[in-house]
C-alpha atoms as a PDB file:
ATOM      1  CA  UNK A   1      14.626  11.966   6.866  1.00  0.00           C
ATOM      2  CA  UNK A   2      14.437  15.673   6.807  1.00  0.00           C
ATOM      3  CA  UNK A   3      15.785  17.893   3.754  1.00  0.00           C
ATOM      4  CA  UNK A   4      17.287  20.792   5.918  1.00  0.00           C
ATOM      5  CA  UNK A   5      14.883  22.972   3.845  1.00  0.00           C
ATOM      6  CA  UNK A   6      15.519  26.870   4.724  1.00  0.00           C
ATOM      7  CA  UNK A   7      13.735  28.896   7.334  1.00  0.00           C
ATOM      8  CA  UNK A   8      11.910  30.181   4.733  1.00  0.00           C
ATOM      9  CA  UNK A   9      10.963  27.000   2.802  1.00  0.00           C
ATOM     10  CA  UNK A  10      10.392  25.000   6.189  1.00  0.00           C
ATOM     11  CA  UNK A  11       7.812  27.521   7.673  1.00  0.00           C
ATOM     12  CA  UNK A  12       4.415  25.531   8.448  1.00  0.00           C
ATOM     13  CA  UNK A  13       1.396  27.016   7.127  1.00  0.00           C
ATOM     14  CA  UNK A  14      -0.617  27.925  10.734  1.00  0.00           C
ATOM     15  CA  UNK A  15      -3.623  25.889  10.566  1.00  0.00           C
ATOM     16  CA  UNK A  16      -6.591  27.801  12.444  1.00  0.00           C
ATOM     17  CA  UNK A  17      -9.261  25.547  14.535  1.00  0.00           C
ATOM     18  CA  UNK A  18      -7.473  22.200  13.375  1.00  0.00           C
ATOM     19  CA  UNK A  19      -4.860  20.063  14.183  1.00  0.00           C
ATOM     20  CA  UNK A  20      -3.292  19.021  11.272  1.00  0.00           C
ATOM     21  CA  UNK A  21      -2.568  15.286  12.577  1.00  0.00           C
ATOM     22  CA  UNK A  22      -5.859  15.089  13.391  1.00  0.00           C
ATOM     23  CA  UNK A  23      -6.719  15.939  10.043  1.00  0.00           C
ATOM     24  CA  UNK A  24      -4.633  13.183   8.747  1.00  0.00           C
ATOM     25  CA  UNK A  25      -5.986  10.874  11.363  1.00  0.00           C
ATOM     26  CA  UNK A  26      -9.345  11.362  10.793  1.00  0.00           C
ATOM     27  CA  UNK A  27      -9.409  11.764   6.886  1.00  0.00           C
ATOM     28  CA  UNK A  28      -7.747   8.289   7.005  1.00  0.00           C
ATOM     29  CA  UNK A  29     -10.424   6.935   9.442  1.00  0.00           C
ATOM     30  CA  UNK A  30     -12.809   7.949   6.668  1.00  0.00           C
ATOM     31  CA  UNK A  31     -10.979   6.443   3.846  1.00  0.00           C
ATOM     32  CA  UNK A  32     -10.495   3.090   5.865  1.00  0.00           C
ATOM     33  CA  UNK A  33     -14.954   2.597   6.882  1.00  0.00           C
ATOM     34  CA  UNK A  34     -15.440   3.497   3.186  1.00  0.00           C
ATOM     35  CA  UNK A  35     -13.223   0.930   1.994  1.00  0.00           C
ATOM     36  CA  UNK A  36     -14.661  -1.579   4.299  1.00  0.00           C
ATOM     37  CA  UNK A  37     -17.741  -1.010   3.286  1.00  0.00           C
ATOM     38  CA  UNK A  38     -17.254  -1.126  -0.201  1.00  0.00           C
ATOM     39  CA  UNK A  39     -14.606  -3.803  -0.604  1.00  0.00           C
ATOM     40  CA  UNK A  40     -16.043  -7.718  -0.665  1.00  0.00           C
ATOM     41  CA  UNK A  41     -15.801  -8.954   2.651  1.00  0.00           C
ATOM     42  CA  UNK A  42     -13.302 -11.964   2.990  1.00  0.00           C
ATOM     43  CA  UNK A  43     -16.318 -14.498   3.202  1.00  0.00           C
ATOM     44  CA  UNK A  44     -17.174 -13.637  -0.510  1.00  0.00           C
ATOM     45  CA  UNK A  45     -16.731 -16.622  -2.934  1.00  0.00           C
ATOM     46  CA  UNK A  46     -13.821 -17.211  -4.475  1.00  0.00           C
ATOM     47  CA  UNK A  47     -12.626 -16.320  -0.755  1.00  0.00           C
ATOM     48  CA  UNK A  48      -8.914 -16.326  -1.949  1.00  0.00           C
ATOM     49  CA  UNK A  49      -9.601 -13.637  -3.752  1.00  0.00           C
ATOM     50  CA  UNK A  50     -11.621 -11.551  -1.602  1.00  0.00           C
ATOM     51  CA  UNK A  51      -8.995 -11.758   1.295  1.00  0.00           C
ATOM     52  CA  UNK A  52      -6.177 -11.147  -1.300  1.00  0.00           C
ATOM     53  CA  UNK A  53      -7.975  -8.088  -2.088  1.00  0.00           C
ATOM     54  CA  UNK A  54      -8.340  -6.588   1.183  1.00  0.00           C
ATOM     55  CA  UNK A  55      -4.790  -7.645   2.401  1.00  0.00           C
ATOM     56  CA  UNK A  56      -3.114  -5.804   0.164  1.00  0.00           C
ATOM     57  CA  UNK A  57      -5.879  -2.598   0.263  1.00  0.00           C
ATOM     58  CA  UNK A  58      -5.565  -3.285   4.468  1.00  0.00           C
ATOM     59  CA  UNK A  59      -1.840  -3.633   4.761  1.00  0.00           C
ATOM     60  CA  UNK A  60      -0.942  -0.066   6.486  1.00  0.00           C
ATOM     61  CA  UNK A  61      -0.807   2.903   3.589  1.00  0.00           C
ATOM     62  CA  UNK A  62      -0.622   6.321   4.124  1.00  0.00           C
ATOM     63  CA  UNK A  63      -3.708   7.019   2.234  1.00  0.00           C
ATOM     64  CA  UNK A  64      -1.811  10.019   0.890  1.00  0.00           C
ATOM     65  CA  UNK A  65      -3.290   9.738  -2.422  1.00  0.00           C
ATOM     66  CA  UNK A  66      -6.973   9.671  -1.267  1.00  0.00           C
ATOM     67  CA  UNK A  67      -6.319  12.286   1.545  1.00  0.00           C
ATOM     68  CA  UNK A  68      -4.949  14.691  -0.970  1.00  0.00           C
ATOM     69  CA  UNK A  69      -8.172  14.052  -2.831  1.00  0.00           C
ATOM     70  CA  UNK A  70     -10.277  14.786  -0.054  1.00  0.00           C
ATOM     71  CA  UNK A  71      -7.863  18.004   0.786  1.00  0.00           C
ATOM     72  CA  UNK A  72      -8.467  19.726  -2.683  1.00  0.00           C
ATOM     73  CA  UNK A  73     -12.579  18.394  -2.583  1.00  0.00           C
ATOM     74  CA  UNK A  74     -12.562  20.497   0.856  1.00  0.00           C
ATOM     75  CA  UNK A  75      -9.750  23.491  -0.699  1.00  0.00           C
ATOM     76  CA  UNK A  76     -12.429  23.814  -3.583  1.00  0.00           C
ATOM     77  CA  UNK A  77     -15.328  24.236  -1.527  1.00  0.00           C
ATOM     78  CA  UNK A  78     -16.612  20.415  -1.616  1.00  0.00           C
ATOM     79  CA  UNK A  79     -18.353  19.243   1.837  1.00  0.00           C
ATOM     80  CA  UNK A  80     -20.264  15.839   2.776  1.00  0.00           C
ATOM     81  CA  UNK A  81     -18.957  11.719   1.804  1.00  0.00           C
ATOM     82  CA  UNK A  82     -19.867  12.467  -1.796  1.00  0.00           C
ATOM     83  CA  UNK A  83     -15.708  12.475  -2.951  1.00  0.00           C
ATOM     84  CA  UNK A  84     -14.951   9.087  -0.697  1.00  0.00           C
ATOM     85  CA  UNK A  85     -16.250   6.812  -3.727  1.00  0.00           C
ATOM     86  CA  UNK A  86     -13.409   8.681  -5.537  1.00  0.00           C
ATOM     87  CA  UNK A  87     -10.906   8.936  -3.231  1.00  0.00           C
ATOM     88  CA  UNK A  88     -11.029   5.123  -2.205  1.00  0.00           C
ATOM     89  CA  UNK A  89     -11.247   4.504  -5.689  1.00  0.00           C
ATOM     90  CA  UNK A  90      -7.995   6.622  -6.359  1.00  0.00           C
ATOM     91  CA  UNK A  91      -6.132   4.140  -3.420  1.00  0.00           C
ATOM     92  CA  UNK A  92      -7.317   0.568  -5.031  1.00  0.00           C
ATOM     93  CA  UNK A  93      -5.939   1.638  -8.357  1.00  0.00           C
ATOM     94  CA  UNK A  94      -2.669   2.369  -5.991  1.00  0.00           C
ATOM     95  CA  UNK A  95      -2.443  -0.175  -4.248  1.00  0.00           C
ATOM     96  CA  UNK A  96      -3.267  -2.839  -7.416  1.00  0.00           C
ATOM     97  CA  UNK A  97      -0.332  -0.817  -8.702  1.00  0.00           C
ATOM     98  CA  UNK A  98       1.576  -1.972  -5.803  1.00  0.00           C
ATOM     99  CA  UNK A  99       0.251  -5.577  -5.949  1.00  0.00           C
ATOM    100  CA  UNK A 100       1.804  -5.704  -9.547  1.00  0.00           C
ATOM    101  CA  UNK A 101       5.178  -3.663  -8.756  1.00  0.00           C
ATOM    102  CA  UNK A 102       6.078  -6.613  -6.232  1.00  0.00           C
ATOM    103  CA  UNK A 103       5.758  -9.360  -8.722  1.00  0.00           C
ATOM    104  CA  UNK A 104       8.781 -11.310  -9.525  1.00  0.00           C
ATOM    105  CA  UNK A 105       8.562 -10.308 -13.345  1.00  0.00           C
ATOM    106  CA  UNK A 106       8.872  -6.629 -11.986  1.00  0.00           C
ATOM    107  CA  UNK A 107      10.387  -5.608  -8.501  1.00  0.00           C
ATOM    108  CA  UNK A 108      10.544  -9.447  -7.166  1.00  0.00           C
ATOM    109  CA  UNK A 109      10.053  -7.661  -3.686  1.00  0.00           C
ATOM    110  CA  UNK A 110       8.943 -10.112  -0.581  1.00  0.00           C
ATOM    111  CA  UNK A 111       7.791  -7.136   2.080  1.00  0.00           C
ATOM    112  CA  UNK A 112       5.768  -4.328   1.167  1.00  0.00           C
ATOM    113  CA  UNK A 113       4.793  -2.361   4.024  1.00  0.00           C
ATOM    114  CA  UNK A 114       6.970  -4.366   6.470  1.00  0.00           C
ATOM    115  CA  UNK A 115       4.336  -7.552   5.420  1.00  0.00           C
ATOM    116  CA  UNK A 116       4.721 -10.302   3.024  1.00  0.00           C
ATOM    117  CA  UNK A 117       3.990  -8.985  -0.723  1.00  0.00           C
ATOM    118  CA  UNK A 118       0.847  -9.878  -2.200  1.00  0.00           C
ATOM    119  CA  UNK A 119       2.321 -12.772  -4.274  1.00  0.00           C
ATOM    120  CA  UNK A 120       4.201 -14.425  -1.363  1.00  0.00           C
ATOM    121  CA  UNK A 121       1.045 -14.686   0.623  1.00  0.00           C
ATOM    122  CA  UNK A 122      -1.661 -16.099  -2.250  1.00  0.00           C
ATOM    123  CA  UNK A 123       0.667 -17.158  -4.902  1.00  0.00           C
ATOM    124  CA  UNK A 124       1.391 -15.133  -8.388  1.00  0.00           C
ATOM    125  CA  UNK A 125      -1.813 -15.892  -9.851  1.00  0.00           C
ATOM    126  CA  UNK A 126      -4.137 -14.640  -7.119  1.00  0.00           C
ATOM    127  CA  UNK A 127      -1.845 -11.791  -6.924  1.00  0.00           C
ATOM    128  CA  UNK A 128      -2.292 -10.969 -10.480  1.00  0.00           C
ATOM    129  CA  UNK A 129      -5.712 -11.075 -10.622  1.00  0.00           C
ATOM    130  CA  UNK A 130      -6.168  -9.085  -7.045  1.00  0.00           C
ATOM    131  CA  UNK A 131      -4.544  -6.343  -8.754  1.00  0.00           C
ATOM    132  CA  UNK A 132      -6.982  -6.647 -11.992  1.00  0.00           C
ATOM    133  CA  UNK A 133      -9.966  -6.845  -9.644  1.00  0.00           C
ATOM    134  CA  UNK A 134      -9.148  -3.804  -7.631  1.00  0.00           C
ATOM    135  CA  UNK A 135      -8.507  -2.054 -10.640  1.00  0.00           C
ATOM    136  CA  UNK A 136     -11.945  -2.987 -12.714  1.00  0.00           C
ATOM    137  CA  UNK A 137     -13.449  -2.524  -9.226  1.00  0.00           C
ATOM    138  CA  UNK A 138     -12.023   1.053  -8.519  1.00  0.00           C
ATOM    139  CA  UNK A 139     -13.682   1.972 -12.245  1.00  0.00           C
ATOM    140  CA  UNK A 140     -16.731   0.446 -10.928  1.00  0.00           C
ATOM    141  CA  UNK A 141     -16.788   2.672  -7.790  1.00  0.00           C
ATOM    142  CA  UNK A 142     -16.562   6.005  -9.605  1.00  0.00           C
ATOM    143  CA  UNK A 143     -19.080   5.409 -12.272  1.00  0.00           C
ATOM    144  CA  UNK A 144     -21.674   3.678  -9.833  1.00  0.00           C
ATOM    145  CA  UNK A 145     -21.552   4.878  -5.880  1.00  0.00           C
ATOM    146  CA  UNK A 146     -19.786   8.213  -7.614  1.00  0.00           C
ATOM    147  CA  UNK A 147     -22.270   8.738  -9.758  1.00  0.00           C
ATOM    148  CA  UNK A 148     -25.005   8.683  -7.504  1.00  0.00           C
ATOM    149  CA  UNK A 149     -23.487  11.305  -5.283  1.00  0.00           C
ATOM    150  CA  UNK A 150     -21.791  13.303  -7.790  1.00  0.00           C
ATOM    151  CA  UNK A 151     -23.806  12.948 -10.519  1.00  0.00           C
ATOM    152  CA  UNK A 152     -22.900  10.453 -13.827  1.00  0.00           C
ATOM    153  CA  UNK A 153     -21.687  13.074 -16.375  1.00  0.00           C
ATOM    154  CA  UNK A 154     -18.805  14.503 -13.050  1.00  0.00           C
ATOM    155  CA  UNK A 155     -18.232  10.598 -12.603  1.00  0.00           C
ATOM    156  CA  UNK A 156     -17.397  10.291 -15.906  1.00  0.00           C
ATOM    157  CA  UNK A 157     -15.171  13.456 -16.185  1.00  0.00           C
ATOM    158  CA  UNK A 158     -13.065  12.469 -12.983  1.00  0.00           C
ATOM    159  CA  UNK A 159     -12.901   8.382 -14.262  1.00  0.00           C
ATOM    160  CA  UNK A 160     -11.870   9.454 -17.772  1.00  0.00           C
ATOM    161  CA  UNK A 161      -8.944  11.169 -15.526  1.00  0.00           C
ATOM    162  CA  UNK A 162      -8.061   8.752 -13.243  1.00  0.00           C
ATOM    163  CA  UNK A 163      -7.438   5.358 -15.782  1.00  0.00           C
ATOM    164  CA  UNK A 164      -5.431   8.344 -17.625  1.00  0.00           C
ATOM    165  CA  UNK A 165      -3.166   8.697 -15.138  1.00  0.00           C
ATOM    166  CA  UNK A 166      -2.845   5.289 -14.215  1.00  0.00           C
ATOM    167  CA  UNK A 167      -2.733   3.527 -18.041  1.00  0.00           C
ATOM    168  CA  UNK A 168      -0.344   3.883 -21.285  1.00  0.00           C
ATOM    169  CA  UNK A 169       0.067   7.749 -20.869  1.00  0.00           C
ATOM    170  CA  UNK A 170       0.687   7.430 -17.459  1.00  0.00           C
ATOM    171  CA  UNK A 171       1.162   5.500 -14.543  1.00  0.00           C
ATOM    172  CA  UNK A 172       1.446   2.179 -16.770  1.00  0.00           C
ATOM    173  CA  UNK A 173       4.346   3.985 -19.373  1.00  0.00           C
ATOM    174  CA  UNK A 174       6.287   4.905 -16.217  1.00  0.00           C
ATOM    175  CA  UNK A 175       6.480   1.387 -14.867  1.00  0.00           C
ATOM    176  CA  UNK A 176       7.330  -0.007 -18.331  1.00  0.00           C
ATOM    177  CA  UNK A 177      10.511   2.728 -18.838  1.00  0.00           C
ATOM    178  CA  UNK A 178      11.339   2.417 -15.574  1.00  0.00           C
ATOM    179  CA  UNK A 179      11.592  -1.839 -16.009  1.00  0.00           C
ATOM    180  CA  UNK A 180      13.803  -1.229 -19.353  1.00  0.00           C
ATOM    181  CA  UNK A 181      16.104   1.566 -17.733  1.00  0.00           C
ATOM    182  CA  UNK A 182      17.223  -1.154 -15.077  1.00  0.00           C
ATOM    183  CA  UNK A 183      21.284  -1.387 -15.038  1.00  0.00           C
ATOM    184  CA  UNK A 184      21.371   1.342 -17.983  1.00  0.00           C
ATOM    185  CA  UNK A 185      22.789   4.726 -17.326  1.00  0.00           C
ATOM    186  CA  UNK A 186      20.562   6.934 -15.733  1.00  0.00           C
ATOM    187  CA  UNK A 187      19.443  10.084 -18.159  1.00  0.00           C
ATOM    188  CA  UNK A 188      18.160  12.998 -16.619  1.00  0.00           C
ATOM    189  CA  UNK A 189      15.061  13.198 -19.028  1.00  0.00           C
ATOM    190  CA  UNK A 190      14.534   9.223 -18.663  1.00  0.00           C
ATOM    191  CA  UNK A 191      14.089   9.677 -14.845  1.00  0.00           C
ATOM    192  CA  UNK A 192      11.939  12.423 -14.764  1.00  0.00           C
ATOM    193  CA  UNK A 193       9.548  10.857 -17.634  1.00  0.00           C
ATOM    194  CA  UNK A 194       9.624   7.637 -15.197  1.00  0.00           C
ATOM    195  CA  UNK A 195       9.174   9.596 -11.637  1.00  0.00           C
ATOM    196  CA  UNK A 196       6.342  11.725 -13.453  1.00  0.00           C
ATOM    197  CA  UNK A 197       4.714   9.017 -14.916  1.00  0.00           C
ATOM    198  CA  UNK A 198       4.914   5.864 -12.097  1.00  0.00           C
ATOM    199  CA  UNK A 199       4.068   8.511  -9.262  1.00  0.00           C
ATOM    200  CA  UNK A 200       3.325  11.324 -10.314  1.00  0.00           C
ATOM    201  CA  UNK A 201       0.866  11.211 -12.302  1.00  0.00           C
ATOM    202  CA  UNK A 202      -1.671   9.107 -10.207  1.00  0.00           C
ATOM    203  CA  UNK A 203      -1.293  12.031  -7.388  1.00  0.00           C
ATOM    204  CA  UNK A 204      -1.579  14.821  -9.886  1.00  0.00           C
ATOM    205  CA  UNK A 205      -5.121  13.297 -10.875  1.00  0.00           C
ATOM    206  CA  UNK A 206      -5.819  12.817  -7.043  1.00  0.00           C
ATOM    207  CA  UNK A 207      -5.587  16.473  -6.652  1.00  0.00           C
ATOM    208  CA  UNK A 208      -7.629  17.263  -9.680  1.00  0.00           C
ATOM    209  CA  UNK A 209     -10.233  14.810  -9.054  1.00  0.00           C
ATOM    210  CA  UNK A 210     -10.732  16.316  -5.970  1.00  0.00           C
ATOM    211  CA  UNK A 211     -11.596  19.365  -7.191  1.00  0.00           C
ATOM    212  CA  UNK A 212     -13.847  18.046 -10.111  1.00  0.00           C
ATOM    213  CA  UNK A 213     -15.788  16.914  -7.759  1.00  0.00           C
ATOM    214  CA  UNK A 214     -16.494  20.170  -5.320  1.00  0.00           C
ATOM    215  CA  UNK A 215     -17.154  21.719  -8.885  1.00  0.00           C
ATOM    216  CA  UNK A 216     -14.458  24.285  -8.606  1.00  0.00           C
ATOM    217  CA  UNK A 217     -13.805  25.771 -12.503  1.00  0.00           C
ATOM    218  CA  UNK A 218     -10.944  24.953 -14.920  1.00  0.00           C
ATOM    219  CA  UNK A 219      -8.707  27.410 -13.647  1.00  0.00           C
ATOM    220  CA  UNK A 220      -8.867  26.256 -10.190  1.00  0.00           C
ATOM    221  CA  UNK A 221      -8.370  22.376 -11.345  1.00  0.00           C
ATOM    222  CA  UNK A 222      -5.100  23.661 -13.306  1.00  0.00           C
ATOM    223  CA  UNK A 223      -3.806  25.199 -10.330  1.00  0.00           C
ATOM    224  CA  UNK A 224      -4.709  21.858  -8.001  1.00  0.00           C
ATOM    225  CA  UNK A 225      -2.756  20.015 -10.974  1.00  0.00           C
ATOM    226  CA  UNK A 226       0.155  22.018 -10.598  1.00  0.00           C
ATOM    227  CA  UNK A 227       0.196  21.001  -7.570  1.00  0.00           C
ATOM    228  CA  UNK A 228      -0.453  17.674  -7.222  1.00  0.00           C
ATOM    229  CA  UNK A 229       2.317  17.043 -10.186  1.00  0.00           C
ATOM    230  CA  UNK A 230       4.802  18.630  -8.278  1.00  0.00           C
ATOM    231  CA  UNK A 231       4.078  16.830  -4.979  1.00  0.00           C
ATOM    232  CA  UNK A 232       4.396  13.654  -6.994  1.00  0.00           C
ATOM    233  CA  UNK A 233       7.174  13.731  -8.728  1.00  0.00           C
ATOM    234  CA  UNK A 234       8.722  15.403  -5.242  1.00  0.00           C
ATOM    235  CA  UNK A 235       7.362  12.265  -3.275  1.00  0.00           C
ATOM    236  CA  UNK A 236       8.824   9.884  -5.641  1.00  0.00           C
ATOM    237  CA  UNK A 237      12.746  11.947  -5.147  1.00  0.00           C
ATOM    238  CA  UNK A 238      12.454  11.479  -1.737  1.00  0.00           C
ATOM    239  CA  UNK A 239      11.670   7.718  -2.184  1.00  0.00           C
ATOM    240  CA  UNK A 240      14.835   7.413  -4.342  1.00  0.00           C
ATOM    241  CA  UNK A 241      16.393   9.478  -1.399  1.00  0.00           C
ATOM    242  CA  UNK A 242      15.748   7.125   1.298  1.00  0.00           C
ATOM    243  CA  UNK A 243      16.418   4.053  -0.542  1.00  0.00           C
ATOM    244  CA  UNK A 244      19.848   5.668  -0.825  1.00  0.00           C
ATOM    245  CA  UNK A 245      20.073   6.574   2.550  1.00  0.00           C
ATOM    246  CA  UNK A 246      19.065   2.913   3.548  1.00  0.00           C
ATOM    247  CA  UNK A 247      15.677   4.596   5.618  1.00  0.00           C
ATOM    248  CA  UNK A 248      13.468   2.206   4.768  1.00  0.00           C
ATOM    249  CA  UNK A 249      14.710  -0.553   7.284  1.00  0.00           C
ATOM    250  CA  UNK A 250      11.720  -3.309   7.720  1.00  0.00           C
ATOM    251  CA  UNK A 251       9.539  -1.172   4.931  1.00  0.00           C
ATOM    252  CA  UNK A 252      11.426  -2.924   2.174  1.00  0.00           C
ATOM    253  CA  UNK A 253      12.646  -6.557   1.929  1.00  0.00           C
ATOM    254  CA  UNK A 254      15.767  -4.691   0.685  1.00  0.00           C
ATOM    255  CA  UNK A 255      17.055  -1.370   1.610  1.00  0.00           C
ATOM    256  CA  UNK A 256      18.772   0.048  -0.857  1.00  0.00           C
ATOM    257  CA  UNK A 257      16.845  -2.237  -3.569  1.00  0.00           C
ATOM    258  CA  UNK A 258      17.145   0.277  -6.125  1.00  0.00           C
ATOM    259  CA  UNK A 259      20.454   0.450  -6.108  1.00  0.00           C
ATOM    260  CA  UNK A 260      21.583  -2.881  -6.388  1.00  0.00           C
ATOM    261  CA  UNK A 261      19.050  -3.315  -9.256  1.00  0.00           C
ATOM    262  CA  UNK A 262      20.548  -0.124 -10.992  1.00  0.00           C
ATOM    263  CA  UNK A 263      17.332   1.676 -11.407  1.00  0.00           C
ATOM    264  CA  UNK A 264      16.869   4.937 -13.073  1.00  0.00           C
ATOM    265  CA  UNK A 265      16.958   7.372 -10.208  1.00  0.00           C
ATOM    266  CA  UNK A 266      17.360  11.053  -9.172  1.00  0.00           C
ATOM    267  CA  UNK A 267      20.209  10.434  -7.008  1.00  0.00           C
ATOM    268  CA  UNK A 268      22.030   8.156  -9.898  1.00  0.00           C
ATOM    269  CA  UNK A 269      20.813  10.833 -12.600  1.00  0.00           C
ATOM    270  CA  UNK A 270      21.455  14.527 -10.299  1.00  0.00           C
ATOM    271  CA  UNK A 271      23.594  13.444  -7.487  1.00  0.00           C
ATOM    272  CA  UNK A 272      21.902  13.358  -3.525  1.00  0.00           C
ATOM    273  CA  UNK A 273      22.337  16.651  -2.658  1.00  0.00           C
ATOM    274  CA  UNK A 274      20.636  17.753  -5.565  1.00  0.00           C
ATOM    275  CA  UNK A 275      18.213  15.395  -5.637  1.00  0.00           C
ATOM    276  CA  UNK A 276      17.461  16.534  -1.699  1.00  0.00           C
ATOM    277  CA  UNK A 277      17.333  20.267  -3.159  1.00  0.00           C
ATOM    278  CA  UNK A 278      15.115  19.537  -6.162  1.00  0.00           C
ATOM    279  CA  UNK A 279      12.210  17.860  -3.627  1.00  0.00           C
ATOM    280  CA  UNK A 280      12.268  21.177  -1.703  1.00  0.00           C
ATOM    281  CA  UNK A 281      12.213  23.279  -4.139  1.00  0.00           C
ATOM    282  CA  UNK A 282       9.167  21.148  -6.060  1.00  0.00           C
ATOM    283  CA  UNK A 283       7.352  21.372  -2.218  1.00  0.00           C
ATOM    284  CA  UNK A 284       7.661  24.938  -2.321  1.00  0.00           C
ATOM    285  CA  UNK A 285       6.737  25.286  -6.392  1.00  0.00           C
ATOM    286  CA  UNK A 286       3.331  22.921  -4.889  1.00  0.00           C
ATOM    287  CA  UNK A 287       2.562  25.598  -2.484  1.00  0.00           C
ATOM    288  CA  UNK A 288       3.286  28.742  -4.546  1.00  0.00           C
ATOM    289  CA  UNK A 289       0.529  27.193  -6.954  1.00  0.00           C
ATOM    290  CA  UNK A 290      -1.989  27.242  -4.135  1.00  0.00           C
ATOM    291  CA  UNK A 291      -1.783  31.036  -4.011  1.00  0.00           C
ATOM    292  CA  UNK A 292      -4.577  32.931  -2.889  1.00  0.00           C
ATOM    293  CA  UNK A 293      -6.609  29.916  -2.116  1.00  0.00           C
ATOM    294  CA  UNK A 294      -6.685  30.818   1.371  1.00  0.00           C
ATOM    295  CA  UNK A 295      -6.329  29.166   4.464  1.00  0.00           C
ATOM    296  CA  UNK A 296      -8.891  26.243   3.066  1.00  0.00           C
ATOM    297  CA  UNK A 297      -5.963  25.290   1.182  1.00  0.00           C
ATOM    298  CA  UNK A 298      -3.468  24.594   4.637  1.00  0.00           C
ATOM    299  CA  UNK A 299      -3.905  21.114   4.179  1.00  0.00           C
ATOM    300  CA  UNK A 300      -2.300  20.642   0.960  1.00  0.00           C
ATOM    301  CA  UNK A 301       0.450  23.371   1.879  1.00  0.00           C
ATOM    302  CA  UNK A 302       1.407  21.339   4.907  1.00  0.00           C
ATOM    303  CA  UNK A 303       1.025  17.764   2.591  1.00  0.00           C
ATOM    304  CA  UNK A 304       3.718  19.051   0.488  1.00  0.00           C
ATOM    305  CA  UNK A 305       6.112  19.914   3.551  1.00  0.00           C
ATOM    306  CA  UNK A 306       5.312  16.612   4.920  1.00  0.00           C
ATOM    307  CA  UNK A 307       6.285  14.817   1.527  1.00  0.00           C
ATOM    308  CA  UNK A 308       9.984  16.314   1.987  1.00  0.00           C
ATOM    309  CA  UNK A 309       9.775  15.744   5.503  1.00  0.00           C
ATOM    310  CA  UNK A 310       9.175  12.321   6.051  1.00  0.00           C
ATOM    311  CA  UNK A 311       9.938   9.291   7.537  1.00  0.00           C
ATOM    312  CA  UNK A 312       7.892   6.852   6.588  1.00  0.00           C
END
């Protein structure tokens, strides 16, 4: 899909000495040895749920979440592994997320990623309780290997963020509105409390995490936060934009799922054109909050282009 953003609002940030797929590539590399490392192997009694685990935390993601992280740890300053505890963390609390959403008492979805869902694979149960364990073991991540390498009072700080934007004020309160809005009209205010919540505010916390934990001062993490909430709730338009547009193809069990279920969406609540115009306009709001940062910050510029811009 691409938004037909303006010359102005499509121009790529030049990125000097580095490629930005590269980037992408090799940020994602990072993520995926970390994880590895960290995750139970499949061998690990009760084996059902090890391999449930790593299926679901294995099954082809973006990583955009703990790449952005990583972005605004390197915008800020931050060098060195010392931010992977927290950026894998930030994708297990994700992808339980995920693990849940599929559920037949929520989405009832049977693909996720072009695979069988979590639930079709290992039953409900297992499924339920992969998602818990990723979620206790995420928390377990950031106070223990991040607080060796970023110190315990930091780990704190950036946890005490993270299960914010992922519990009752946030990710969690999203999911629950967004369950109860099914086959109602959609209101403007409903859908934006949903999109912010559900998405965005797991990515806003991935960009202020990030810079927690290269140190950078409260102004700076403000400015990251602007940014990150704008990329999410942007991201999450142009998810209601392709399920519209029936892009999804083998990504979804259902193309145009969200539809037929009558969810709460942008194009339902704004109309698709607008909805298209409100994601560039939020990509461009993301970068304008990055001002003066300097080219340290290309990376998220070009994340936020690539949100709009997308195809997968």
């Amino acid at each position: 899909m691409h938004l037909n953003l303006s010359t102005n609002q499509a121009k790529i940030e030049v990125m000097t000495d580095i490629d930005f797929k590269s980037y992408l590539e090799t940020r994602q590399a990072r993520i995926d040895a970390a994880m590895d490392r960290y995750l139970p192997r499949e061998d690990t009694y009760p084996v059902s749920l090890s391999k449930a685990m790593r299926y679901s935390a294995f099954s082809g993601g973006k990583r955009l979440r703990p790449i952005l992280c990583i972005a605004s740890f390197e915008c800020c300053g931050g060098a060195g592994d010392g931010v992977l505890p927290i950026a894998c963390a930030i994708e297990l609390i994700h992808t339980y997320s995920l693990i849940h959403d599929d559920l037949p008492c929520m989405d009832n979805d049977d693909l996720r990623r072009g695979k069988p869902t979590s639930h079709k694979v290992f039953g409900e149960a297992v499924a339920v309780l992969a998602g818990d364990a990723l979620l206790s073991f995420a928390v377990e991540l950031v106070l223990a290997e991040g607080g060796k390498s970023l110190g315990s009072g930091l780990a704190v700080r950036i946890l005490t963020d993270l299960v914010r934007a992922a519990g009752p004020a946030g990710m969690v309160a999203g999911q629950v509105v967004d369950i109860e809005s099914e086959g109602k009209e959609a209101e403007p205010e409903t859908v934006k409390y949903i999109h912010t919540r559900k998405t965005g505010a797991l990515v806003a916390s991935s960009a202020r995490c990030g810079a927690m934990a290269a140190g950078a001062i409260d102004s700076v993490v403000d400015r990251l936060s602007t940014y990150g909430t704008k990329v999410g709730l942007a991201f999450q338009i142009v998810d209601d934009i392709l399920d519209v547009e029936g892009s999804f193809g083998k990504l979804k069990s259902d193309s145009r799922l969200d539809q037929k279920k009558r969810k709460a969406t942008y194009p339902t609540a704004f109309g698709l054109e607008e909805a298209k115009a409100a994601a560039a306009k939020l990509a461009c709001e993301a970068k304008d909050a990055l001002a003066d940062l300097g080219e340290t910050a290309a990376p998220l510029r070009l994340l936020a282009d690539l949100v709009v811009n997308r195809s997968f």
